[in-house]
Protein backbone atom coordinates (compact mmCIF):
# COMPACT_ATOMS: atom_id res chain seq x y z
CA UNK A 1 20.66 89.61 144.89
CA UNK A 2 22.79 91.94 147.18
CA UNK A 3 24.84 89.14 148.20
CA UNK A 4 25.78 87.93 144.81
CA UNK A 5 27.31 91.04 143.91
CA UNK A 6 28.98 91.36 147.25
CA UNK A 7 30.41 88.25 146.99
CA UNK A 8 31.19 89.27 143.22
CA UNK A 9 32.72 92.46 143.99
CA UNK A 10 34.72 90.79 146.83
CA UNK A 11 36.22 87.80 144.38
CA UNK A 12 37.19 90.58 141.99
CA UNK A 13 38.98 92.26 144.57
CA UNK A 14 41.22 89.72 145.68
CA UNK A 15 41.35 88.28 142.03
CA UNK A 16 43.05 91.73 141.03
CA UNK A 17 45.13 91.58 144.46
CA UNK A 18 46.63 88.40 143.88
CA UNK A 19 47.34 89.38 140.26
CA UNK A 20 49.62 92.55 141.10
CA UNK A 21 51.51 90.74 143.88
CA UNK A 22 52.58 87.96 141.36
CA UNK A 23 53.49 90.63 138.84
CA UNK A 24 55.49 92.67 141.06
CA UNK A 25 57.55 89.77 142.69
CA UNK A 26 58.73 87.88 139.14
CA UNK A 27 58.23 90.48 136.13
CA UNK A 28 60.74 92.67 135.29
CA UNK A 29 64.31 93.02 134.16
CA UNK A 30 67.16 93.30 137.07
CA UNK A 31 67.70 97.01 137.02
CA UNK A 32 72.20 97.26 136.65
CA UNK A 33 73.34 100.33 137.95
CA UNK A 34 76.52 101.27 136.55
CA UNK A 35 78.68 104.00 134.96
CA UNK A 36 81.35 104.16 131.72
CA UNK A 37 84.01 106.13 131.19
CA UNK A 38 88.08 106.86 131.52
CA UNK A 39 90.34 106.80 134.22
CA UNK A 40 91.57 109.68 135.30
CA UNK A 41 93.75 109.02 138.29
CA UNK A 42 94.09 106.12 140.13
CA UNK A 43 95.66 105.86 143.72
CA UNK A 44 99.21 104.67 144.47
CA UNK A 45 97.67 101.82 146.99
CA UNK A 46 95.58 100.96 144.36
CA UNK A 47 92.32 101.12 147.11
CA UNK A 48 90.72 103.64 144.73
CA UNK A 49 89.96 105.79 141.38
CA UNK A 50 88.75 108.50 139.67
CA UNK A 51 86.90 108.35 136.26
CA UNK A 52 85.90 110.85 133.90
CA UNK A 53 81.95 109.87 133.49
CA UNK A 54 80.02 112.31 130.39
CA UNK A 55 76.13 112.65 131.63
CA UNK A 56 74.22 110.97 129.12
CA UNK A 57 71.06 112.88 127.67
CA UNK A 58 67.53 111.88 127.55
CA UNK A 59 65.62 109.95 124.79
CA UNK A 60 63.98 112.57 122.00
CA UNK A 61 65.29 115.43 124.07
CA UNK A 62 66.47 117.99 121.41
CA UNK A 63 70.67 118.30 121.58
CA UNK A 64 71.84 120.98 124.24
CA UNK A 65 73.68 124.03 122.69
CA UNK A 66 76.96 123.01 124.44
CA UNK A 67 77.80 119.67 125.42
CA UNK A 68 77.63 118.66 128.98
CA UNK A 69 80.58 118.80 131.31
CA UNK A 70 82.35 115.51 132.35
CA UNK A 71 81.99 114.87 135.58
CA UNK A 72 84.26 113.12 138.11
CA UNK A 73 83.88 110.18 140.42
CA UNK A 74 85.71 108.55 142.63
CA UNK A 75 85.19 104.99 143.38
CA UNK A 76 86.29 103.02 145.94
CA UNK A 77 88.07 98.97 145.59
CA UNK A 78 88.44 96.34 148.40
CA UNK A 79 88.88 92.55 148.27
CA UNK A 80 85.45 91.70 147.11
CA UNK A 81 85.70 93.73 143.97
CA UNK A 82 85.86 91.45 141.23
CA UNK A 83 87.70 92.92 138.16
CA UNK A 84 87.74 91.62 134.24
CA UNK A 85 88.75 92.17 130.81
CA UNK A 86 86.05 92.86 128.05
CA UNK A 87 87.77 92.45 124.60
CA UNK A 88 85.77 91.67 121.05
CA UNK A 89 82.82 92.53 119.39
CA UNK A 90 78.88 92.45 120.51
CA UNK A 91 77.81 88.97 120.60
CA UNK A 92 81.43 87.92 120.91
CA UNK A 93 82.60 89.09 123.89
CA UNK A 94 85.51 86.96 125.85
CA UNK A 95 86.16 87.99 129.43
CA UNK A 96 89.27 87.61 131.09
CA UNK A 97 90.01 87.84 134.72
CA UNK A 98 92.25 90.63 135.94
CA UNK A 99 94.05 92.53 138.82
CA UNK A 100 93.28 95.59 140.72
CA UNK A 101 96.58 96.54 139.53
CA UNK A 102 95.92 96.36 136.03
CA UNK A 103 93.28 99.59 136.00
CA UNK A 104 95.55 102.34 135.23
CA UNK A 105 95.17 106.20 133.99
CA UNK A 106 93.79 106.01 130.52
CA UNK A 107 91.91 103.13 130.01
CA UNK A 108 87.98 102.54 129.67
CA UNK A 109 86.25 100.83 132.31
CA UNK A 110 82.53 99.87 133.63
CA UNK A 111 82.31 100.21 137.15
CA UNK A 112 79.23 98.00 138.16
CA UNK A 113 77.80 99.66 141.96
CA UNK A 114 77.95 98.00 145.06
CA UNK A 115 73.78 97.57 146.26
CA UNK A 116 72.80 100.39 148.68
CA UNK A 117 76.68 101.98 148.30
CA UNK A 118 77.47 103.97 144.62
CA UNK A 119 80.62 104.76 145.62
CA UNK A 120 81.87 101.02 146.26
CA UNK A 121 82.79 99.32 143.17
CA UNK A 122 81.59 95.94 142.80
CA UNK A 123 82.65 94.75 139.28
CA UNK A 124 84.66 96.88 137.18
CA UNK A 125 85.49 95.94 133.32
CA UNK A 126 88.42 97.40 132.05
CA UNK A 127 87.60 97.75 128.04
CA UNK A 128 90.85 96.11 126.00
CA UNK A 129 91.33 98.06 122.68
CA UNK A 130 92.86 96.87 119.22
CA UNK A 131 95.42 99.21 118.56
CA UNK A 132 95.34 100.87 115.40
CA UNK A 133 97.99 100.59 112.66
């Protein structure tokens, strides 16, 4: 009798083990970690930027008094950087490619983060406009 539920408890155990290693290792969205906002200065090399980013607040949190402050970031760009055009609506996006050189003062961008370095931009989406008549 005492083995039985040994040897019951023990196949539940590593039942329930195998079960949270398989959940862990495929379930899940891939977490992006990136930021939106404008340009605020970009460097005459071209090797970097600033952007004005607004702190987002948190889900059913009751709205602050005053609205937060922008804050500013600087973001580094290097060969590997790939850069894009976003124009259209949700669901019919078209990218473009585009240069380094084409992210100027002014103009809305995602910067996607380099893994393990959030000051390294890895992707960066500069946000094309229609102008309004």
């Amino acid at each position: 009798m005492f083995a039985w539920r040994s040897l019951t408890t023990a196949v539940v155990i590593i039942s329930l083990a195998a079960f949270a290693s398989t959940a862990e290792a495929g379930g899940g969205k891939k977490k992006l970690h990136a930021a939106h906002g404008r340009v605020t200065d970009v460097a005459s090399d071209g090797s970097t930027f600033t952007m004005e980013v607004r702190p987002h607040q948190k889900k059913n949190a009751p709205a602050p008094a005053t609205p937060p402050t922008p804050i500013e970031k600087k973001f580094k760009v290097d060969k590997d950087t790939k850069v894009e055009f976003v124009s259209g609506k949700k669901g019919e996006r078209t990218f473009t490619p585009a240069a380094v050189s084409d992210i100027q003062k002014g103009s809305h961008i995602i910067v996607v983060f380099r893994k393990g370095q959030a000051d390294v931009a890895d992707k960066v989406v500069i946000a094309k406009h229609k102008k309004k008549q």
